[in-house]
PDB file of N, CA and C in Angstrom:
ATOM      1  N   UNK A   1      -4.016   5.667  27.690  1.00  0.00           N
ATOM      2  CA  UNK A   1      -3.133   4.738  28.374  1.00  0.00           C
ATOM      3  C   UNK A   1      -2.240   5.548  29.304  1.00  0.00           C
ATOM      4  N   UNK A   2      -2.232   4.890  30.677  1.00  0.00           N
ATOM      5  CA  UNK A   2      -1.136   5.721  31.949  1.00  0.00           C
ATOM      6  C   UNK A   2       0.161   5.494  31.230  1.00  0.00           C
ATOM      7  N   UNK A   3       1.136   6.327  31.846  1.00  0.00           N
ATOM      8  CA  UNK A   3       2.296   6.480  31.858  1.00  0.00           C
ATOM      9  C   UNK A   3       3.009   4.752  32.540  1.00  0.00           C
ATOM     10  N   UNK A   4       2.155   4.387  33.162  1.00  0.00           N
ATOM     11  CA  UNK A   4       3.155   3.176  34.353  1.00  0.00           C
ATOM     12  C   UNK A   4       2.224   1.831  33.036  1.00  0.00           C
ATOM     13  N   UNK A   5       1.202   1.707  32.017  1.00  0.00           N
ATOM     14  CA  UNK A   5       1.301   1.745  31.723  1.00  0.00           C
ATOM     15  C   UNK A   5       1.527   1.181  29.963  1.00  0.00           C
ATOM     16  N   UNK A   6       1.975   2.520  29.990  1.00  0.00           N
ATOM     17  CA  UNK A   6       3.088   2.483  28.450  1.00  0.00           C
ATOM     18  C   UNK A   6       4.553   1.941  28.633  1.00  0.00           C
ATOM     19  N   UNK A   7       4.849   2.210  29.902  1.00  0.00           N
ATOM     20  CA  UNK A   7       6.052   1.056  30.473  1.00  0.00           C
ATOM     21  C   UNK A   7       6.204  -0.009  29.989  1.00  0.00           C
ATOM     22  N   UNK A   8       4.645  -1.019  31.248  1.00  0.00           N
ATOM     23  CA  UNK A   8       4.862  -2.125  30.878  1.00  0.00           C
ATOM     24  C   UNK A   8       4.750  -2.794  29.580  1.00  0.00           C
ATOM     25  N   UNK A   9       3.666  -1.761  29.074  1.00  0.00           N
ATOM     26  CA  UNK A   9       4.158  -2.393  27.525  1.00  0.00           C
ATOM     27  C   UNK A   9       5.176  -2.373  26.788  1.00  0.00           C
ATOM     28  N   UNK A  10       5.858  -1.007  26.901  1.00  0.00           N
ATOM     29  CA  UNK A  10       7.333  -1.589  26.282  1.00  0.00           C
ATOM     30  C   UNK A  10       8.239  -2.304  26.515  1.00  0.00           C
ATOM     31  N   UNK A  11       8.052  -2.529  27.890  1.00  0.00           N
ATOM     32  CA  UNK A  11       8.390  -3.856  28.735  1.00  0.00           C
ATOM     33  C   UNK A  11       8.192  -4.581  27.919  1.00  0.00           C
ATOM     34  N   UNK A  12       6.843  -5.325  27.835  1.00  0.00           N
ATOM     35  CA  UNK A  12       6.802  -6.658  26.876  1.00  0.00           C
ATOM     36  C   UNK A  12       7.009  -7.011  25.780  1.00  0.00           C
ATOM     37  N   UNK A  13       7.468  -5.387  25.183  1.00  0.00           N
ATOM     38  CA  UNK A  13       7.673  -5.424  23.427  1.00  0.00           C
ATOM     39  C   UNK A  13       8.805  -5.997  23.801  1.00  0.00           C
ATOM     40  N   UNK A  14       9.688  -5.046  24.252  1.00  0.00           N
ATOM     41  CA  UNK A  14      11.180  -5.593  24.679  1.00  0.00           C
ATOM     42  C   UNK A  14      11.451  -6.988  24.793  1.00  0.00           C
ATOM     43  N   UNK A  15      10.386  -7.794  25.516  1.00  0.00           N
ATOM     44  CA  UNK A  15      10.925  -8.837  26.374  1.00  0.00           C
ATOM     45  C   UNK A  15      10.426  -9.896  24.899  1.00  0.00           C
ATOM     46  N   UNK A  16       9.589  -9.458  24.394  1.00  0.00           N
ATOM     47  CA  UNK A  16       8.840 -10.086  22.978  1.00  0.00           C
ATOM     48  C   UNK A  16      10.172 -10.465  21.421  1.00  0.00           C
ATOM     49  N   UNK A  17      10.715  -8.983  21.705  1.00  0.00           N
ATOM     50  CA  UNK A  17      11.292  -9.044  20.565  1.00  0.00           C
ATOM     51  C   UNK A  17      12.645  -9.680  20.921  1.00  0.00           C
ATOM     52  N   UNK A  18      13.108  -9.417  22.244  1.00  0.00           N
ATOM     53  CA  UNK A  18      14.489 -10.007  22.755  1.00  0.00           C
ATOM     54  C   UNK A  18      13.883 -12.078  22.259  1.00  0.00           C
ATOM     55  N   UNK A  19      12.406 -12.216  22.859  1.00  0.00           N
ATOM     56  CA  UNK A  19      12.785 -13.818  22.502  1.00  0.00           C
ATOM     57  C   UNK A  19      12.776 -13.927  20.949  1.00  0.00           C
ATOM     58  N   UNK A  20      12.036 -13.018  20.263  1.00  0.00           N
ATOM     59  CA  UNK A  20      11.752 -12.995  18.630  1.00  0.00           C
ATOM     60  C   UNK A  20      13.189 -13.498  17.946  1.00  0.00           C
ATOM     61  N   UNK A  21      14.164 -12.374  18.212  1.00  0.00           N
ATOM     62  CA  UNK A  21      15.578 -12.898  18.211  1.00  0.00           C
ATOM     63  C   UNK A  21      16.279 -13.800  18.460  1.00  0.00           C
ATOM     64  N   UNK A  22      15.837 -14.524  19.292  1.00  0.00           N
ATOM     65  CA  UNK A  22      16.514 -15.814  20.061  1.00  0.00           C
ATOM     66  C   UNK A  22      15.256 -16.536  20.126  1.00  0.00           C
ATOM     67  N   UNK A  23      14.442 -17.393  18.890  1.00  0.00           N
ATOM     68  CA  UNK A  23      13.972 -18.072  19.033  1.00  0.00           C
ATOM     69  C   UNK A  23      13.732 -19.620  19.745  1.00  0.00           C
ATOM     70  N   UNK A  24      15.233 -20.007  20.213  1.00  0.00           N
ATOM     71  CA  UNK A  24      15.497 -21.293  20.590  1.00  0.00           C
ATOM     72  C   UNK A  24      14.928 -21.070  22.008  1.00  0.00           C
ATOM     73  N   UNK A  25      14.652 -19.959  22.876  1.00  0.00           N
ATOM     74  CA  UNK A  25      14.416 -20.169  23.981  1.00  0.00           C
ATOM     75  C   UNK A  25      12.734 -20.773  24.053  1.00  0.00           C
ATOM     76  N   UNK A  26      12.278 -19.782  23.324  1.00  0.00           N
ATOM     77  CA  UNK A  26      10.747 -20.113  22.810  1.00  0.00           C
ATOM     78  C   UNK A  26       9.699 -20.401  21.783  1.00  0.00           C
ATOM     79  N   UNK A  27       9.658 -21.598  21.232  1.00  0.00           N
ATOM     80  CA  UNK A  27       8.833 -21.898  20.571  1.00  0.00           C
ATOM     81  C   UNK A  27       7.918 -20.803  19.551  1.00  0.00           C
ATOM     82  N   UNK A  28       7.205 -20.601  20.409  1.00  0.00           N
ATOM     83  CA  UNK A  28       5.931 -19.641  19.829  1.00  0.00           C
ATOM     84  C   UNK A  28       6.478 -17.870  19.636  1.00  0.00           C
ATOM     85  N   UNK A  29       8.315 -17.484  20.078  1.00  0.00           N
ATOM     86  CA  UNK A  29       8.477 -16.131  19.859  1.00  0.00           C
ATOM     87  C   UNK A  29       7.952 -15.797  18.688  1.00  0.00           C
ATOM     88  N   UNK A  30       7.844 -16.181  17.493  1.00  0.00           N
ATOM     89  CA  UNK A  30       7.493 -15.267  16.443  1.00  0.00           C
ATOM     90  C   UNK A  30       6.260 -15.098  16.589  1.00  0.00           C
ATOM     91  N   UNK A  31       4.991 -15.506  17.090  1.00  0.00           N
ATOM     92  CA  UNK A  31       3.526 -14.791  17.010  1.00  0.00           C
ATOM     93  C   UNK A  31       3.513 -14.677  17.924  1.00  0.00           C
ATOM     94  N   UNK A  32       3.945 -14.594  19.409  1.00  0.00           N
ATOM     95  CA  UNK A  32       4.325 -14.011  20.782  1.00  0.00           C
ATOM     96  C   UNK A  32       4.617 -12.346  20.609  1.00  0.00           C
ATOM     97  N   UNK A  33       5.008 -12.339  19.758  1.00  0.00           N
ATOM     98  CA  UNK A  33       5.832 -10.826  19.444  1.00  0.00           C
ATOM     99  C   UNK A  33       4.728 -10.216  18.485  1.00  0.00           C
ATOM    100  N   UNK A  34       4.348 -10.742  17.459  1.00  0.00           N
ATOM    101  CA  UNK A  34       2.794  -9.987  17.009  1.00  0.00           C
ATOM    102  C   UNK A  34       1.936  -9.932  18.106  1.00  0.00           C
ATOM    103  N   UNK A  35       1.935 -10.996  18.692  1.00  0.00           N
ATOM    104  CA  UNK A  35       0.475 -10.740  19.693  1.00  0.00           C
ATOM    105  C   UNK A  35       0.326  -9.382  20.521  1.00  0.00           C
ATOM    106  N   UNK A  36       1.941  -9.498  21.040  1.00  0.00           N
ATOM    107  CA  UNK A  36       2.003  -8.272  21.638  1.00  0.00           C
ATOM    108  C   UNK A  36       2.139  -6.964  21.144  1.00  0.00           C
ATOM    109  N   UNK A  37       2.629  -7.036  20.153  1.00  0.00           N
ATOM    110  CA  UNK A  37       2.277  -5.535  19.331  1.00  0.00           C
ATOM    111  C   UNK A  37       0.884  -5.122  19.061  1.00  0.00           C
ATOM    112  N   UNK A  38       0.214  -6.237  18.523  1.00  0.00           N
ATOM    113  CA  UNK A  38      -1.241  -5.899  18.250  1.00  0.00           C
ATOM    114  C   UNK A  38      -2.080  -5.674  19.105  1.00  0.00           C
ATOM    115  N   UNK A  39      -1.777  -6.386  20.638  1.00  0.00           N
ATOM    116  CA  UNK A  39      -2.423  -6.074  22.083  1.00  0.00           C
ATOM    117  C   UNK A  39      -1.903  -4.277  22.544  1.00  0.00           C
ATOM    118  N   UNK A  40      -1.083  -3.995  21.858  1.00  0.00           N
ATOM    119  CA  UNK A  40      -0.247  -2.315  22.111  1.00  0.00           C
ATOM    120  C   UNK A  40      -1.074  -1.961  21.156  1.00  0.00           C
ATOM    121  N   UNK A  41      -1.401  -2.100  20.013  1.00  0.00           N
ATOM    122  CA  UNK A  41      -1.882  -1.170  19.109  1.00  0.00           C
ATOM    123  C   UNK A  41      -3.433  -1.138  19.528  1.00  0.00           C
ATOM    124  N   UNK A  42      -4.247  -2.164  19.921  1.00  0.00           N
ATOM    125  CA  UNK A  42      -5.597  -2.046  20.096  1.00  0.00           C
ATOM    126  C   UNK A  42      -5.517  -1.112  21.658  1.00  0.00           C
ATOM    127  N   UNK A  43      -5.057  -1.200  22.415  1.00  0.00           N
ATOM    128  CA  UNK A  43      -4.777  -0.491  23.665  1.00  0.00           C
ATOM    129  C   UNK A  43      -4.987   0.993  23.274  1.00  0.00           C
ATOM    130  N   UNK A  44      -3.471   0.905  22.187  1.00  0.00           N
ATOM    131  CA  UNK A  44      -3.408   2.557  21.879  1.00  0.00           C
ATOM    132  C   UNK A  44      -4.930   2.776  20.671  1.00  0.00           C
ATOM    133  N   UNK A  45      -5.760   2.416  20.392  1.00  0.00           N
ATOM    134  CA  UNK A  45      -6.945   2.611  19.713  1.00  0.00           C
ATOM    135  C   UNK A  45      -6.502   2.100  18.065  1.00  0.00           C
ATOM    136  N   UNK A  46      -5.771   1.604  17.673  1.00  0.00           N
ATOM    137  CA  UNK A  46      -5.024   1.403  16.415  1.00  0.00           C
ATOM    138  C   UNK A  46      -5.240  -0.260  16.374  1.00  0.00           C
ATOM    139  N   UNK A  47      -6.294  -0.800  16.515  1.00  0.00           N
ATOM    140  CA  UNK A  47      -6.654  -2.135  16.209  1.00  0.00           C
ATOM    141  C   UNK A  47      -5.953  -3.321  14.983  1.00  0.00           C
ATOM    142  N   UNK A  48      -5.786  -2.090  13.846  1.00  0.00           N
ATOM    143  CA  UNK A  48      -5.517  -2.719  12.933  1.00  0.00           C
ATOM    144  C   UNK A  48      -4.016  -2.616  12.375  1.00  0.00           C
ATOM    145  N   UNK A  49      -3.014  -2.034  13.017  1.00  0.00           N
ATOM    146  CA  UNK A  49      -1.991  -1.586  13.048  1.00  0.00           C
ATOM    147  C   UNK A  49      -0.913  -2.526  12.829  1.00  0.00           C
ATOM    148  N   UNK A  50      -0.690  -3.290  13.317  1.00  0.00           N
ATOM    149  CA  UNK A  50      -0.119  -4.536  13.037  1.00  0.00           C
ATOM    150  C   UNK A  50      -0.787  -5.959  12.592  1.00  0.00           C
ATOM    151  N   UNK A  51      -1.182  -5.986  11.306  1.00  0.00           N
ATOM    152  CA  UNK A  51      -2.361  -7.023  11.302  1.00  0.00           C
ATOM    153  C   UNK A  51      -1.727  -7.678   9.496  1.00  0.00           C
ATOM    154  N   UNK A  52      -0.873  -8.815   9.612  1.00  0.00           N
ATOM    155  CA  UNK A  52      -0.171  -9.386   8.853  1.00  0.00           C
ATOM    156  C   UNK A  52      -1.495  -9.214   7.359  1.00  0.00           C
ATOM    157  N   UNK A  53      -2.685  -9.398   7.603  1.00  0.00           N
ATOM    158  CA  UNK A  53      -3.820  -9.446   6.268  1.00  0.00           C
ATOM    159  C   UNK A  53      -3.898  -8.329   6.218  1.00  0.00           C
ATOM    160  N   UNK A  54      -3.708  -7.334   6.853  1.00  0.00           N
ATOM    161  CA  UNK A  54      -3.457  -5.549   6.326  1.00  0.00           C
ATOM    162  C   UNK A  54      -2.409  -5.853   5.255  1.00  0.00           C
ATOM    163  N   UNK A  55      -1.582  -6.226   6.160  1.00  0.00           N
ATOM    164  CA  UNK A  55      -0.319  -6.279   4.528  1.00  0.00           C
ATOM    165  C   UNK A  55      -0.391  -6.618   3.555  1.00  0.00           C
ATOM    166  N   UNK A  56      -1.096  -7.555   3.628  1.00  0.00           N
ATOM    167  CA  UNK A  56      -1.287  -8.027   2.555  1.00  0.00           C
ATOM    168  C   UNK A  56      -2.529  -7.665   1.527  1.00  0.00           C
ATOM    169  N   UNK A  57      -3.451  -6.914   1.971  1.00  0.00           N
ATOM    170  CA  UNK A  57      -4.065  -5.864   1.587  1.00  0.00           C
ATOM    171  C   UNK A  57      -3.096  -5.075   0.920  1.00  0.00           C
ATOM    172  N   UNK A  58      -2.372  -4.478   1.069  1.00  0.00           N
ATOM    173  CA  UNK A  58      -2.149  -3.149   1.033  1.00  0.00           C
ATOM    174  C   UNK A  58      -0.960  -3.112  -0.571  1.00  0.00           C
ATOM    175  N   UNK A  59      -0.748  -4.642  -0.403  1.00  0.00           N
ATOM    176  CA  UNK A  59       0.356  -5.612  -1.060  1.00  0.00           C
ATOM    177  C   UNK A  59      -0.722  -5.492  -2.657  1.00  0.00           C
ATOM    178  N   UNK A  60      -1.558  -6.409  -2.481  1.00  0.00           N
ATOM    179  CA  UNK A  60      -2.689  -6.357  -3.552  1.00  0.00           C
ATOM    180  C   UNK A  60      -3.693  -4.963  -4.201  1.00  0.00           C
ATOM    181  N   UNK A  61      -3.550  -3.884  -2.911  1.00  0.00           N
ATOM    182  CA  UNK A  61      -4.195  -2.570  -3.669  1.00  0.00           C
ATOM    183  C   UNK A  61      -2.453  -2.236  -4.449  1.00  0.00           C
ATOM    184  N   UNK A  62      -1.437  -2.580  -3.834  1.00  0.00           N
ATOM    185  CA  UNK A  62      -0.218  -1.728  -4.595  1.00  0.00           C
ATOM    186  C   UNK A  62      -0.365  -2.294  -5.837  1.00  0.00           C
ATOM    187  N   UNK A  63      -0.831  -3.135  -5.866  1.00  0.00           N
ATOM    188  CA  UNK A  63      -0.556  -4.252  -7.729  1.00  0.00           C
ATOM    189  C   UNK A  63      -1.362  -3.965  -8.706  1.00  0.00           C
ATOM    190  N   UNK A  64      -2.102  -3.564  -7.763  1.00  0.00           N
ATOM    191  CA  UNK A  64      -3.882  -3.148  -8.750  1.00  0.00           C
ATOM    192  C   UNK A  64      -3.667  -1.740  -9.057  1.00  0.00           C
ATOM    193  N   UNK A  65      -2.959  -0.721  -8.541  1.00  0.00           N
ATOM    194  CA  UNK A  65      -2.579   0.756  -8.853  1.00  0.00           C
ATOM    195  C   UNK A  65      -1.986   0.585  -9.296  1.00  0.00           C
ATOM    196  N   UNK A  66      -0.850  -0.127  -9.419  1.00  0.00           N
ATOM    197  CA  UNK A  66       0.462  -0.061 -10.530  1.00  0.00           C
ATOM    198  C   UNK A  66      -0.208  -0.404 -11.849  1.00  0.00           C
ATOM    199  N   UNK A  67      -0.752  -1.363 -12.188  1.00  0.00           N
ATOM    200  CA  UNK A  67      -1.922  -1.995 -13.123  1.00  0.00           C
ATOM    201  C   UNK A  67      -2.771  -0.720 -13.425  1.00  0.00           C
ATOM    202  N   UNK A  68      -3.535   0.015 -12.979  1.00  0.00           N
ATOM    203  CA  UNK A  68      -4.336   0.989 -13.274  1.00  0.00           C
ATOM    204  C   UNK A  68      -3.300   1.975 -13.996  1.00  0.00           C
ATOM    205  N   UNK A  69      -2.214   2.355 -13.387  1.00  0.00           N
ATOM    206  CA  UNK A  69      -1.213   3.138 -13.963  1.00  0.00           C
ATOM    207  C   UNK A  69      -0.970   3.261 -15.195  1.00  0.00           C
ATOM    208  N   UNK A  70      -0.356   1.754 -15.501  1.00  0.00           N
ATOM    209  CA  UNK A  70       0.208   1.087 -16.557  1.00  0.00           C
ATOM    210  C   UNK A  70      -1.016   1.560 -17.940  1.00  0.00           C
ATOM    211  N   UNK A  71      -1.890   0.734 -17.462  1.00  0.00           N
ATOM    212  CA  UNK A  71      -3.450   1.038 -18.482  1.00  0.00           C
ATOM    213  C   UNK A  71      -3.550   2.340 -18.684  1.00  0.00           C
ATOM    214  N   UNK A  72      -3.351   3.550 -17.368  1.00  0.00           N
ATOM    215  CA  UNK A  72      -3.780   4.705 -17.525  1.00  0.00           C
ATOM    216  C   UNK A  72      -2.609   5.418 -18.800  1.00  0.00           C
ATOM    217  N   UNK A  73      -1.431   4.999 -18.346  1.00  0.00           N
ATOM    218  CA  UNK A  73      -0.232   5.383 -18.975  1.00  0.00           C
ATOM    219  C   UNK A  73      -0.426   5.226 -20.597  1.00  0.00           C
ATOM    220  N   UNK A  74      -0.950   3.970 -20.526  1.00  0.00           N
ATOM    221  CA  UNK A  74      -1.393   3.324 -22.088  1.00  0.00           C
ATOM    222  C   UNK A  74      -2.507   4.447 -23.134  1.00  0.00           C
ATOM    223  N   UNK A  75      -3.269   4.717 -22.090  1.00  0.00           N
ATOM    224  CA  UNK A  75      -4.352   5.523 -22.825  1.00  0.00           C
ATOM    225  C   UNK A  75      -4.019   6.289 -23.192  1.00  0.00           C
ATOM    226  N   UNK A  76      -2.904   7.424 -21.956  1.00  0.00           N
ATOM    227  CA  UNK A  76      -2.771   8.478 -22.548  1.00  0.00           C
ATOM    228  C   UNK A  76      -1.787   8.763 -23.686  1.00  0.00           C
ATOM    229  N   UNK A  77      -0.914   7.732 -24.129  1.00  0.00           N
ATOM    230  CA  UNK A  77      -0.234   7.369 -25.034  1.00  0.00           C
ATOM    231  C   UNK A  77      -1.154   7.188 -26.126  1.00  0.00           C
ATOM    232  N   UNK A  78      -2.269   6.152 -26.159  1.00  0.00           N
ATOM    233  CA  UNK A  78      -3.170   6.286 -27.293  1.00  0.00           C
ATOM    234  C   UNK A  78      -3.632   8.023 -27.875  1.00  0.00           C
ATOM    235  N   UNK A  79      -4.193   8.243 -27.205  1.00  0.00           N
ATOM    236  CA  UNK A  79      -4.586   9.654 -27.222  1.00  0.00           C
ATOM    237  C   UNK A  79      -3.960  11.082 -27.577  1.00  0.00           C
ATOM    238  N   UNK A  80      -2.454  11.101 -27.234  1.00  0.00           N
ATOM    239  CA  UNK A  80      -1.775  11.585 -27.815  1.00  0.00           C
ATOM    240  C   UNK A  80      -1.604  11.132 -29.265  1.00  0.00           C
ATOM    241  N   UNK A  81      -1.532  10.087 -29.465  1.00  0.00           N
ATOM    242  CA  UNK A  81      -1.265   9.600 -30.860  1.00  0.00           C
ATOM    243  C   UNK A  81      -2.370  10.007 -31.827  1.00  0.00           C
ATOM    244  N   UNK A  82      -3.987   9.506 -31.209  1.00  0.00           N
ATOM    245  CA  UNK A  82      -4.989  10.087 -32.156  1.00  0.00           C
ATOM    246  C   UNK A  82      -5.204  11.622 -32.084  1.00  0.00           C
ATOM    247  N   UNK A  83      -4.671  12.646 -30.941  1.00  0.00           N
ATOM    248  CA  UNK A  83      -4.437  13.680 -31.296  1.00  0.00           C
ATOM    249  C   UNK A  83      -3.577  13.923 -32.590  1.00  0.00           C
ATOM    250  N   UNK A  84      -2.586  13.614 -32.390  1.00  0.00           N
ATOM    251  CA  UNK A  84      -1.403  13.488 -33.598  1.00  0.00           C
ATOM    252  C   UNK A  84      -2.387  13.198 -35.104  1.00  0.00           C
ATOM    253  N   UNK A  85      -2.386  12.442 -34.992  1.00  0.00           N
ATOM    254  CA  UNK A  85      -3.621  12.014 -36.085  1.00  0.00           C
ATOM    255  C   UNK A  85      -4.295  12.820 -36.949  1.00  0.00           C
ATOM    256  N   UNK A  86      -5.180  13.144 -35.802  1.00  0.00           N
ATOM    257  CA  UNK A  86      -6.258  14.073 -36.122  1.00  0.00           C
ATOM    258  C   UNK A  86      -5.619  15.660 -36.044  1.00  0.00           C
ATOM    259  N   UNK A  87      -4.872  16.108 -35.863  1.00  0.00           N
ATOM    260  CA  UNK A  87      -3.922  17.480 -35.882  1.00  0.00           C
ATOM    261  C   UNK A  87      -3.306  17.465 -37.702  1.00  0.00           C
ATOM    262  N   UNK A  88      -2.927  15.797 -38.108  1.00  0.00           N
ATOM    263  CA  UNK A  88      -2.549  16.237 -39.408  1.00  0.00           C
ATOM    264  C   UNK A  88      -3.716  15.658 -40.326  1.00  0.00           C
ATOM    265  N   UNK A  89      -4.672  15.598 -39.753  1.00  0.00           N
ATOM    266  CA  UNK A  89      -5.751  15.171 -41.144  1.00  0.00           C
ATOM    267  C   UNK A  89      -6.435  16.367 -40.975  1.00  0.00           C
ATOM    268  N   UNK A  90      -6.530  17.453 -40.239  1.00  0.00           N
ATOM    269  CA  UNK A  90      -7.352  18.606 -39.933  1.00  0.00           C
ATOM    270  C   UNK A  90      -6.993  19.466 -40.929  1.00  0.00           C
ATOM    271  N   UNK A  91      -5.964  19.858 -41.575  1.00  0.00           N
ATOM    272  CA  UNK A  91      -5.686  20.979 -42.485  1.00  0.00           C
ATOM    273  C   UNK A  91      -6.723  20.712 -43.954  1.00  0.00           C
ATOM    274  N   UNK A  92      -6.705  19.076 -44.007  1.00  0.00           N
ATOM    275  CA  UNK A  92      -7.227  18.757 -45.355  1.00  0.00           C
ATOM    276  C   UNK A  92      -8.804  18.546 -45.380  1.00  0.00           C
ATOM    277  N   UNK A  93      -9.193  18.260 -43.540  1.00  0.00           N
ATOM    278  CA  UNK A  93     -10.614  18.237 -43.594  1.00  0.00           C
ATOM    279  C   UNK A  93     -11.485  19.817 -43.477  1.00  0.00           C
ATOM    280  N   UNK A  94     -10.213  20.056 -43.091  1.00  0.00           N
ATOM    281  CA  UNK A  94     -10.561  22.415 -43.246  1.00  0.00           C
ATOM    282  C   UNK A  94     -10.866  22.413 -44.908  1.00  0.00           C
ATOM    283  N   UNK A  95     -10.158  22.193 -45.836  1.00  0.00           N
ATOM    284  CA  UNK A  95     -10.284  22.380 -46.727  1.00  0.00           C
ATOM    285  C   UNK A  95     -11.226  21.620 -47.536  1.00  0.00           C
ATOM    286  N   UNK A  96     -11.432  20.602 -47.394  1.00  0.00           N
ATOM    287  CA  UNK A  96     -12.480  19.995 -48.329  1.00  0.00           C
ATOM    288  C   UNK A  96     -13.675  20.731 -47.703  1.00  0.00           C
ATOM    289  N   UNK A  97     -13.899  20.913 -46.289  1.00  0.00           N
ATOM    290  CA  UNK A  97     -15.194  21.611 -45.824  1.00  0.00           C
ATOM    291  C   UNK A  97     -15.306  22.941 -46.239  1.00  0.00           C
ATOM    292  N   UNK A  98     -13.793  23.823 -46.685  1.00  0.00           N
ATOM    293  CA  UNK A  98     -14.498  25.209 -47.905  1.00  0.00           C
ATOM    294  C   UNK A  98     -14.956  24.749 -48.539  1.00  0.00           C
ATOM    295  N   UNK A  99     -14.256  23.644 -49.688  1.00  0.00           N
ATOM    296  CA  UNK A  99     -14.449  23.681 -50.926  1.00  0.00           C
ATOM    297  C   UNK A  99     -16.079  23.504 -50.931  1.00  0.00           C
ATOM    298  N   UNK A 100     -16.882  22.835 -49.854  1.00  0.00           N
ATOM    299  CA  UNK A 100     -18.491  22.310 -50.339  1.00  0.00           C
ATOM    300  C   UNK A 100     -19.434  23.579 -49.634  1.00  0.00           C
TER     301      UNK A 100
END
C-alpha cells in the first residue's frame, strides 16, 4: 500500500470512528466503522483482522483451554495422590516380595 494511500485510509478510519461516536448523525456508523477497518486490514493483507466471528472464535477456544486446564489440573492432582499411595504401600509390598 502507497504512502498517499495509507492516508486516505486513515482518513476514513478517522472519519468512521468520529461518526461511530456520534451515532445520531448516521444510522449505519457502527458497521460503517467495521467495514472500514476490515477494508484496511484486507488491503494491508490481514483479511481476517477485524472479523467480529474471529472473536468469537477465539472467545470459545479461550473456554475450551481453560476447561482442558481445569481437567489437566485435576489429573495431575489425581496422580500425585496415587503416587502418594503407592510411595506408602511400597515399603510393605518390598517386603512381602522378600519374604516369598
Amino acid at each position: 500500500m502507497e504512502v498517499d494511500g495509507l492516508v486516505t485510509a486513515l482518513e476514513r478510519i478517522e472519519h468512521a470512528a468520529r461518526d461511530f461516536m456520534h451515532p445520531a448523525d448516521r444510522p449505519d456508523a457502527p458497521t460503517a466503522l467495521l467495514g472500514v477497518l476490515s477494508e484496511c486490514g484486507r488491503a494491508l493483507g490481514h483479511p481476517y483482522a477485524i472479523d467480529p466471528g474471529l472473536d468469537d472464535a477465539r472467545s470459545e477456544a479461550l473456554r475450551h483451554c481453560a476447561a482442558v486446564q481445569e481437567n489437566l489440573s485435576a489429573v495431575i492432582e489425581e496422580v500425585r495422590l496415587l503416587h502418594l499411595t503407592v510411595s506408602g504401600l511400597l515399603p510393605s509390598l518390598v517386603r512381602i516380595a522378600d519374604r516369598e
